[in-house]
Protein backbone atom coordinates (compact mmCIF):
# COMPACT_ATOMS: atom_id res chain seq x y z
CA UNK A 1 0.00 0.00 0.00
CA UNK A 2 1.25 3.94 -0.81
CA UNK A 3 2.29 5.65 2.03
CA UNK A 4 0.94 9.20 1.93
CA UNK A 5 3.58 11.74 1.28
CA UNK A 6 4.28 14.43 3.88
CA UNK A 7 5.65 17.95 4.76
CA UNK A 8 8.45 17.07 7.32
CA UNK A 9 9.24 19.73 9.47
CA UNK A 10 12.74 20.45 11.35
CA UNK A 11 13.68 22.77 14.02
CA UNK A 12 14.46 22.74 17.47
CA UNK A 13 12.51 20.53 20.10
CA UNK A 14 9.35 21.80 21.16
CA UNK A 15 9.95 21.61 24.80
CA UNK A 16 13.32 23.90 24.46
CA UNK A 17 13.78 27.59 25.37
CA UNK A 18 13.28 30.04 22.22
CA UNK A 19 11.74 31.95 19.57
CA UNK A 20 11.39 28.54 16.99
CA UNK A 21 10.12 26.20 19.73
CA UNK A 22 7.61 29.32 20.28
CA UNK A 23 6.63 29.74 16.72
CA UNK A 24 6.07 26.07 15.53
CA UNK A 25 4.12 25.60 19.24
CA UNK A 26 1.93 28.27 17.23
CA UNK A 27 1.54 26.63 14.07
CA UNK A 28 0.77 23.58 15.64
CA UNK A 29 -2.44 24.81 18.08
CA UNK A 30 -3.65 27.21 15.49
CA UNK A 31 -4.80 24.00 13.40
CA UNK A 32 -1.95 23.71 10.71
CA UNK A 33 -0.63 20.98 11.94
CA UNK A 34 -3.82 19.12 11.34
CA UNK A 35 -4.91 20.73 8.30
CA UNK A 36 -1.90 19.40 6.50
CA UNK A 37 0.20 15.97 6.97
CA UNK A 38 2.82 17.83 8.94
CA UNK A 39 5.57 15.45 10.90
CA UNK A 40 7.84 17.55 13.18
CA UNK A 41 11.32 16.57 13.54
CA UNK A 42 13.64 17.92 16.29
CA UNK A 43 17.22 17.88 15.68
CA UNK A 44 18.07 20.11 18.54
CA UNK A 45 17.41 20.07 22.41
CA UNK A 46 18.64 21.45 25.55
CA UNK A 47 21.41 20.27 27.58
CA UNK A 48 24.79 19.53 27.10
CA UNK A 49 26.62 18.13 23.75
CA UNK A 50 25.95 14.61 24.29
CA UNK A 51 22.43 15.31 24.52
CA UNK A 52 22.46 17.44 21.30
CA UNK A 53 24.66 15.39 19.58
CA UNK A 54 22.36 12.30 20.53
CA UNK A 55 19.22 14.25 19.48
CA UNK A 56 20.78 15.37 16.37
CA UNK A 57 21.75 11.60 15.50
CA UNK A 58 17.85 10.19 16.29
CA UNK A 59 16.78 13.05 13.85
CA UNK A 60 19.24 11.48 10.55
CA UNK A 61 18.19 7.94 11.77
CA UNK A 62 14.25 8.99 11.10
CA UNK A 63 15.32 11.20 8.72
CA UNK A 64 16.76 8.85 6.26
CA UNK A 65 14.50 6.35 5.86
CA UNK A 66 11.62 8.51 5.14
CA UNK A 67 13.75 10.31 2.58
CA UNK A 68 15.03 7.21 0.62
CA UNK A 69 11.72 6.10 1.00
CA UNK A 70 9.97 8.86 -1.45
CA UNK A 71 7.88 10.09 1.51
CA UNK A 72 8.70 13.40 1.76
CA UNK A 73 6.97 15.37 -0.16
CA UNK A 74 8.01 19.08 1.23
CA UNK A 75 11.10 20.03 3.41
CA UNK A 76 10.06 23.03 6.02
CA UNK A 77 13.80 23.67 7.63
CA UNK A 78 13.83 26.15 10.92
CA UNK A 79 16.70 27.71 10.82
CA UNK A 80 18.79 30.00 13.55
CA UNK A 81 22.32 30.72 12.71
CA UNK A 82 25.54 29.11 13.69
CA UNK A 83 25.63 25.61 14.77
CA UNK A 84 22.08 25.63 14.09
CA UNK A 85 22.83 26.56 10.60
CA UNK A 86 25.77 23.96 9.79
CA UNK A 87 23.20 21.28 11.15
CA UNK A 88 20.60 21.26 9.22
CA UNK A 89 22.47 22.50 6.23
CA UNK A 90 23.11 18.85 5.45
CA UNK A 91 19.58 17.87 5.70
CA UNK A 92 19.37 20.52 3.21
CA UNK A 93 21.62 18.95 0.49
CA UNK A 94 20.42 15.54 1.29
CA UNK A 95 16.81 16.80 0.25
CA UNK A 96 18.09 18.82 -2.72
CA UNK A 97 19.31 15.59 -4.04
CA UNK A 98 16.47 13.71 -3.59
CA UNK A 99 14.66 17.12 -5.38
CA UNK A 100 12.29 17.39 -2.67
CA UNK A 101 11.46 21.07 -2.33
CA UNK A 102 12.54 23.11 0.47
CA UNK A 103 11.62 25.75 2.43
CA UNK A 104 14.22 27.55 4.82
CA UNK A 105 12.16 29.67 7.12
CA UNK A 106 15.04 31.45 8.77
CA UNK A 107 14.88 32.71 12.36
CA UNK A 108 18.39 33.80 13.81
CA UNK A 109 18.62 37.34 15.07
CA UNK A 110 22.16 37.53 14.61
CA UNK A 111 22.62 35.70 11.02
CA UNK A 112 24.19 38.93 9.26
CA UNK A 113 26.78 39.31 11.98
CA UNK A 114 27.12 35.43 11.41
CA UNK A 115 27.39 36.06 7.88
CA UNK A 116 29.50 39.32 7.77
CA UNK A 117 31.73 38.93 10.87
CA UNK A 118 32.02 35.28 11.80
CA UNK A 119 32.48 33.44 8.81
CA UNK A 120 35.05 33.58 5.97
CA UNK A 121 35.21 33.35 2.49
CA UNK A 122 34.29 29.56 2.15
CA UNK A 123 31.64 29.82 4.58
CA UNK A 124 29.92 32.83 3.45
CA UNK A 125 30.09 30.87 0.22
CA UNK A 126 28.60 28.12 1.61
CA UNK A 127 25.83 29.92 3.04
CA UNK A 128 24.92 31.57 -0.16
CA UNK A 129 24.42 28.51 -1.64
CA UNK A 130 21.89 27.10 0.63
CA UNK A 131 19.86 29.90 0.21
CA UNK A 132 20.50 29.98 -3.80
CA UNK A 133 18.90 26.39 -3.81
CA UNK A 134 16.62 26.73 -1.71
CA UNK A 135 12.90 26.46 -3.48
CA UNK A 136 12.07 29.60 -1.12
CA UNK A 137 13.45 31.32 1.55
CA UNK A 138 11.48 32.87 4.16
CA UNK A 139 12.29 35.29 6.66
CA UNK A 140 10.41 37.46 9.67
CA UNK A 141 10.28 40.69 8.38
CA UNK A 142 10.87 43.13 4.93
CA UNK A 143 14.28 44.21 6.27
CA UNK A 144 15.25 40.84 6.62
CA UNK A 145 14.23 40.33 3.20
CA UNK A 146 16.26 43.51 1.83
CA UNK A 147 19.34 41.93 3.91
CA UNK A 148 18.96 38.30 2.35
CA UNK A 149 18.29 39.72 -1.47
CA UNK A 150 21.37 42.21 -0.67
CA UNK A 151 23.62 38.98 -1.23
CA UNK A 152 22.73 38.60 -4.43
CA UNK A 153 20.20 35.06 -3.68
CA UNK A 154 18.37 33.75 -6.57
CA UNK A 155 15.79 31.71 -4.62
CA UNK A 156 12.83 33.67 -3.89
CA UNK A 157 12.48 35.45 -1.04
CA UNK A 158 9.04 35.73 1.38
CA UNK A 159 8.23 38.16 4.28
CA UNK A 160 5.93 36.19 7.00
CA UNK A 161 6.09 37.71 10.21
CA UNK A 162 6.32 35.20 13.67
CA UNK A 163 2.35 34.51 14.46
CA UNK A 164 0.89 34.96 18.15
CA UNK A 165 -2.63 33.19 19.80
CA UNK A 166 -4.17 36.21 20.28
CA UNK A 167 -5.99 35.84 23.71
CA UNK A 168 -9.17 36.05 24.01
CA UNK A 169 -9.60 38.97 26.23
CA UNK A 170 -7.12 41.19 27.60
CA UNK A 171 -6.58 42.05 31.45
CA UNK A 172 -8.56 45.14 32.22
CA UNK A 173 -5.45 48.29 33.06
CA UNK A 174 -7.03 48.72 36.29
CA UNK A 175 -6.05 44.78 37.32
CA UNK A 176 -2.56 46.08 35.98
CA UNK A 177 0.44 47.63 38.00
CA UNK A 178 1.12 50.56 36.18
CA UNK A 179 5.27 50.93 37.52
CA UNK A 180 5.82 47.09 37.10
CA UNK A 181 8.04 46.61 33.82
CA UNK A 182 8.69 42.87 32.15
CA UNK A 183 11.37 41.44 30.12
CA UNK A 184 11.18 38.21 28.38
CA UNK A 185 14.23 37.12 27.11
CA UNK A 186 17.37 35.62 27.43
CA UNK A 187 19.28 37.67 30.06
CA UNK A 188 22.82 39.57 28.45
CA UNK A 189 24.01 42.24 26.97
CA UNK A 190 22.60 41.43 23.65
CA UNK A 191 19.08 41.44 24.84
CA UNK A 192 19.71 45.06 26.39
CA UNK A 193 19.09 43.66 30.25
CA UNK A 194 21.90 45.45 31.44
CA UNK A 195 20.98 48.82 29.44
CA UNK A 196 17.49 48.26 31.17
CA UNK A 197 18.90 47.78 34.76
CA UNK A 198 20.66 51.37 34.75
CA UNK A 199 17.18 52.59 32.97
CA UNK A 200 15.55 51.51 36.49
CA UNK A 201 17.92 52.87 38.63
CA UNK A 202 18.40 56.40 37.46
CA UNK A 203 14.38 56.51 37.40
CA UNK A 204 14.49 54.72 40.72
CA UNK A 205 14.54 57.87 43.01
CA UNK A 206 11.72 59.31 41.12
CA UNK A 207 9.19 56.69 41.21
CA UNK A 208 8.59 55.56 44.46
CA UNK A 209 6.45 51.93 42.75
CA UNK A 210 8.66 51.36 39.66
CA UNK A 211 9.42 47.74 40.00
CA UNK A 212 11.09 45.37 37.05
CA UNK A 213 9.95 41.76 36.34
CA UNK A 214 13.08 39.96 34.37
CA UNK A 215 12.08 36.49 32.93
CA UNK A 216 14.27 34.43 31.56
CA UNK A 217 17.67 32.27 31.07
CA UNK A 218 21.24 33.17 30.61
CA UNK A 219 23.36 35.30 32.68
CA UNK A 220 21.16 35.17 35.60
CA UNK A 221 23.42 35.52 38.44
CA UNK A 222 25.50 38.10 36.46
CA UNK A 223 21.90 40.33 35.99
CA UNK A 224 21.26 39.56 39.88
CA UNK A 225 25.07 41.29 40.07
CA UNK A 226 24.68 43.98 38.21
CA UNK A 227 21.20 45.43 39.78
CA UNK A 228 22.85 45.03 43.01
CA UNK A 229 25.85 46.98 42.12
CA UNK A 230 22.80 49.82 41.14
CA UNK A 231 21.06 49.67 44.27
CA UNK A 232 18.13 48.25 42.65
CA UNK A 233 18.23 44.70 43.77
CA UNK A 234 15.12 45.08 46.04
CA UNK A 235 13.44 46.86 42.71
CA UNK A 236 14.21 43.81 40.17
CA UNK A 237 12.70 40.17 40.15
CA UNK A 238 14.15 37.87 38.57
CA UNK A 239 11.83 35.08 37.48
CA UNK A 240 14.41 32.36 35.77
CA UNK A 241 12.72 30.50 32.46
CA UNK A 242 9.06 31.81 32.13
CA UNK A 243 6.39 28.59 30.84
CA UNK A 244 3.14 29.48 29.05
CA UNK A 245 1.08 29.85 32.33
CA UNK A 246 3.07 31.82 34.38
CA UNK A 247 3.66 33.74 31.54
CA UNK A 248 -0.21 34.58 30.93
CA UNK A 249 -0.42 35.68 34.56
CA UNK A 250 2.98 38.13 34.26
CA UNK A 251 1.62 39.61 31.10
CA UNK A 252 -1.41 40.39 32.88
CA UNK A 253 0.17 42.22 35.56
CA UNK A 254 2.50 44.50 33.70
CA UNK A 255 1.89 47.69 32.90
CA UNK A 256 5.16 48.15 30.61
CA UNK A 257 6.87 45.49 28.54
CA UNK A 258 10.51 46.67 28.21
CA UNK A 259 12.82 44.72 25.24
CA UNK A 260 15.95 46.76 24.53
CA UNK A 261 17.76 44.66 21.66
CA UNK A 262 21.02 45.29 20.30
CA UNK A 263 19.86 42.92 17.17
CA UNK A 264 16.63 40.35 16.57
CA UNK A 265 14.98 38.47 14.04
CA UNK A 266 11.09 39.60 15.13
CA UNK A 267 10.95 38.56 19.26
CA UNK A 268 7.85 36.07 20.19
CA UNK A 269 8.02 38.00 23.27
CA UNK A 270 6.79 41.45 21.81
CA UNK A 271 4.10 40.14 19.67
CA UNK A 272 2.94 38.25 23.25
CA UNK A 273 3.09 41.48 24.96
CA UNK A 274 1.10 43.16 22.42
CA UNK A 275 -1.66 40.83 21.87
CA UNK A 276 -1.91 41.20 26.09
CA UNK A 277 -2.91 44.62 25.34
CA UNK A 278 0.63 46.30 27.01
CA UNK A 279 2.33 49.02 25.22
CA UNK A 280 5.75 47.94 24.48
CA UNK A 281 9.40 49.90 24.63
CA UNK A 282 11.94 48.60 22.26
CA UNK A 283 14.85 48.74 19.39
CA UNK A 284 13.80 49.80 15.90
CA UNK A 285 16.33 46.49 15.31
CA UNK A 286 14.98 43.60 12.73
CA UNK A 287 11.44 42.82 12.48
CA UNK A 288 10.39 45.09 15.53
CA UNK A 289 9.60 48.30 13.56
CA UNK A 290 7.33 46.54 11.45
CA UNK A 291 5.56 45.54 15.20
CA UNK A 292 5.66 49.05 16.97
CA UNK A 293 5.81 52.44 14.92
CA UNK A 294 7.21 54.57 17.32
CA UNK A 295 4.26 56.90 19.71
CA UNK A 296 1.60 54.30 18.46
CA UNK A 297 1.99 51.07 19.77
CA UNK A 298 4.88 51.69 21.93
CA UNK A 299 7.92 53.47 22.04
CA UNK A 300 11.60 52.72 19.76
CA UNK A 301 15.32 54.11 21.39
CA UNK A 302 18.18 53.42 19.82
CA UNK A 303 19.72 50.02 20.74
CA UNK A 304 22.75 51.07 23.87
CA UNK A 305 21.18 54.50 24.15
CA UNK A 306 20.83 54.16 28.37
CA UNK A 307 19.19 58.19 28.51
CA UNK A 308 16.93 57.43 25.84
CA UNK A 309 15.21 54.42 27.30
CA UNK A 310 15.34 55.88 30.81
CA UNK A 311 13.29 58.73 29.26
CA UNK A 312 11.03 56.63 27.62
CA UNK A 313 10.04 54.31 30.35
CA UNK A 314 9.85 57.46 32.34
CA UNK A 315 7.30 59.14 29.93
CA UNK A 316 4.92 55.78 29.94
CA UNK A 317 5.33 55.59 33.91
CA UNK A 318 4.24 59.36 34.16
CA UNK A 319 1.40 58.62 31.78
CA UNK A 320 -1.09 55.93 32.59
CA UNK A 321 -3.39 57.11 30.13
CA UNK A 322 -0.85 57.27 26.79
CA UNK A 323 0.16 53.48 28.01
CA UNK A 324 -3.17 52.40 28.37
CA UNK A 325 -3.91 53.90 24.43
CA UNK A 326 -0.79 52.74 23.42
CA UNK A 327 -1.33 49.06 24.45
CA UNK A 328 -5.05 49.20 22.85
CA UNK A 329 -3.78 49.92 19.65
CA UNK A 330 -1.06 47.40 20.23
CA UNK A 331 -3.64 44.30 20.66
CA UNK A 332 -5.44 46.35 17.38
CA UNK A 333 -2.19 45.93 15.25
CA UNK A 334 -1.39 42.05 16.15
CA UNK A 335 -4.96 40.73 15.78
CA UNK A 336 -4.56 43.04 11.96
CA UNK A 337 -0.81 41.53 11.33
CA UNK A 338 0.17 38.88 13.73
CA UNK A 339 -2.69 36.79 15.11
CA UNK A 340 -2.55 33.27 14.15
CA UNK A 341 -5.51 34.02 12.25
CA UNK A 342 -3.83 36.40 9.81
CA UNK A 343 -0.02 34.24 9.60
CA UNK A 344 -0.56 30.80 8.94
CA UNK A 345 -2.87 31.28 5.95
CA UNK A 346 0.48 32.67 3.57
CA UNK A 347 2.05 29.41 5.17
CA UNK A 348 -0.84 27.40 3.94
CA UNK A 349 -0.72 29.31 0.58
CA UNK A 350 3.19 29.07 0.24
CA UNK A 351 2.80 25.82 1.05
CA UNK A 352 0.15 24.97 -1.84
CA UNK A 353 2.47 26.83 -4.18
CA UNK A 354 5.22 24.55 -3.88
CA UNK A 355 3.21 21.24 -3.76
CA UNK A 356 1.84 22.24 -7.00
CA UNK A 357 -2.01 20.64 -6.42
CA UNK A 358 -2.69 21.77 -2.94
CA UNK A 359 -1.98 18.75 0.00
CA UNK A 360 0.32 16.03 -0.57
């Protein structure tokens, strides 16, 4: 008997800590996953490099078979930079030479410094021709797109931005704590947590219930260190890893979400915030203009600029009312632009493009 062909699906595992874990978990409970024969395949975990290098193994042992056996019908490759990259660049050319189309969706917030600062001639090479074959590339936001075209790639290029569950209701801004700030990330300098801890403390003085909620992995102790050093300490929480339900109840509470990015691809974490209804302070770095225009939906400071993002958390914690406005017409532009609802239909369509006749 045939076995029906599928789109097989690689990225991180699901239960891992980031933005492609995130996404996919979105793809999958906004119905995709059963509106098309969809088989997810982790190549990546958590832990240390025996447990990486054991999941990446179990990923080419299912991988193969179903590959040499003509099953695969579409290749759907999440993609960060780095290691990430290198990995499953040679599921890549395995599919290529099977002529199974691809897709690589990528997803790393740092891939031009990857591409223009840590990798040489041969490698840059080597990237460029993974994306040239690819049957479509598709990144998180137009300036990602100019970036990836800028190289010259052949393969064509789609914009579809990271898509959010948009909750059903929003917490009312009178359940909210107007001086309590979050941050959702992973805690270093690249994130801006540090930048954000001298925000605090040089508004500290002047607002007597300004309090910071930092969620999160990384350089925990460090972070813990550093606020300390400020006099702060008593001022910042730090709340390790966030899950889905405590995250809910944080994003509930907030009156501020605070993300001050050096670079990013388009951060899960500020389309969250905004489909919570919470005005959101930010870098106009990667996908995030296209999120917040600046005195709408939030407020944009240059990435490093300390002054410029004390001011602008000070001008949302002197003003209730414009943060309250602000995150209304936050919730407005995600349900328009980044609900589930509005996302995973140009997935559905890009996918029906490259199958030719709709569903394997």
């Amino acid at each position: 008997m045939r076995k029906e062909k599928k789109i097989l699906m690689l990225g991180t595992d699901l239960a891992t800590k980031g933005g492609i874990a995130s996404v996919v978990q979105v793809y999958r409970d906004g119905g995709m996953f059963a509106r098309y024969p969809i088989t997810y395949l982790a190549t990546h975990c958590d832990g240390g490099a025996l447990a990486k290098l054991r999941k990446m193994c179990q990923a080419y042992l299912q991988f193969l078979p179903q590959l040499l056996g003509g099953r695969i019908a579409l290749l759907h490759i999440h993609v960060a930079s780095r290691a990430s990259f290198w990995r499953k660049s040679v599921f890549f050319w395995l599919a290529r030479l099977f002529r199974v189309p691809t897709i690589l969706h990528l997803h790393g917030a740092e891939f031009a410094v990857f591409y223009g600062q840590e990798s040489g001639p041969l490698r840059r090479w080597l990237i460029r021709a993974v994306f040239n074959q690819s049957s479509r590339i598709v990144v998180l936001s137009q300036s990602w797109k100019a970036w990836v075209q800028s190289l010259g790639t052949r393969a064509p290029v789609t914009a579809i931005y990271n898509p959010v569950i948009l909750p059903a209701q929003t917490a009312s801004w009178s359940a909210r704590d107007p001086g309590r700030v979050l941050f959702l990330g992973r805690l270093g300098e690249r994130k801006g947590s540090y930048d954000l801890l001298e925000a605090l403390a040089r508004l500290a003085p002047l607002h007597a219930g300004l309090r910071a909620a930092l969620g999160g992995d990384g350089e925990v102790e460090q972070t813990a260190a550093r606020a300390a050093e400020l006099g702060i300490a008593d001022r910042v929480q730090l709340l390790g890893w966030v899950r889905a339900e405590q995250k809910e109840a944080q994003l509930e509470q907030a009156g501020i979400y605070a993300l001050p990015s050096y670079n990013e691809g388009l951060p899960m974490s500020v389309l969250e915030a905004m489909a919570a209804g919470m005005p959101v302070l930010a870098t106009p770095v990667g996908g995030i203009p296209e999120a917040v225009t600046d005195g709408v939906e939030g407020l944009l400071v240059p990435p490093g600029d300390v002054a410029a993002l004390a001011q602008g958390l000070g001008r949302l914690l002197a003003d209730p009312a414009l943060a309250q406005r602000m995150g209304t017409a936050a919730r407005h532009k995600v349900e328009a632009c980044f609900s589930s609802a509005a996302v995973l239909p140009q997935v559905e369509r890009l996918y029906q493009e490259l199958l030719g006749c709709g569903r394997p």
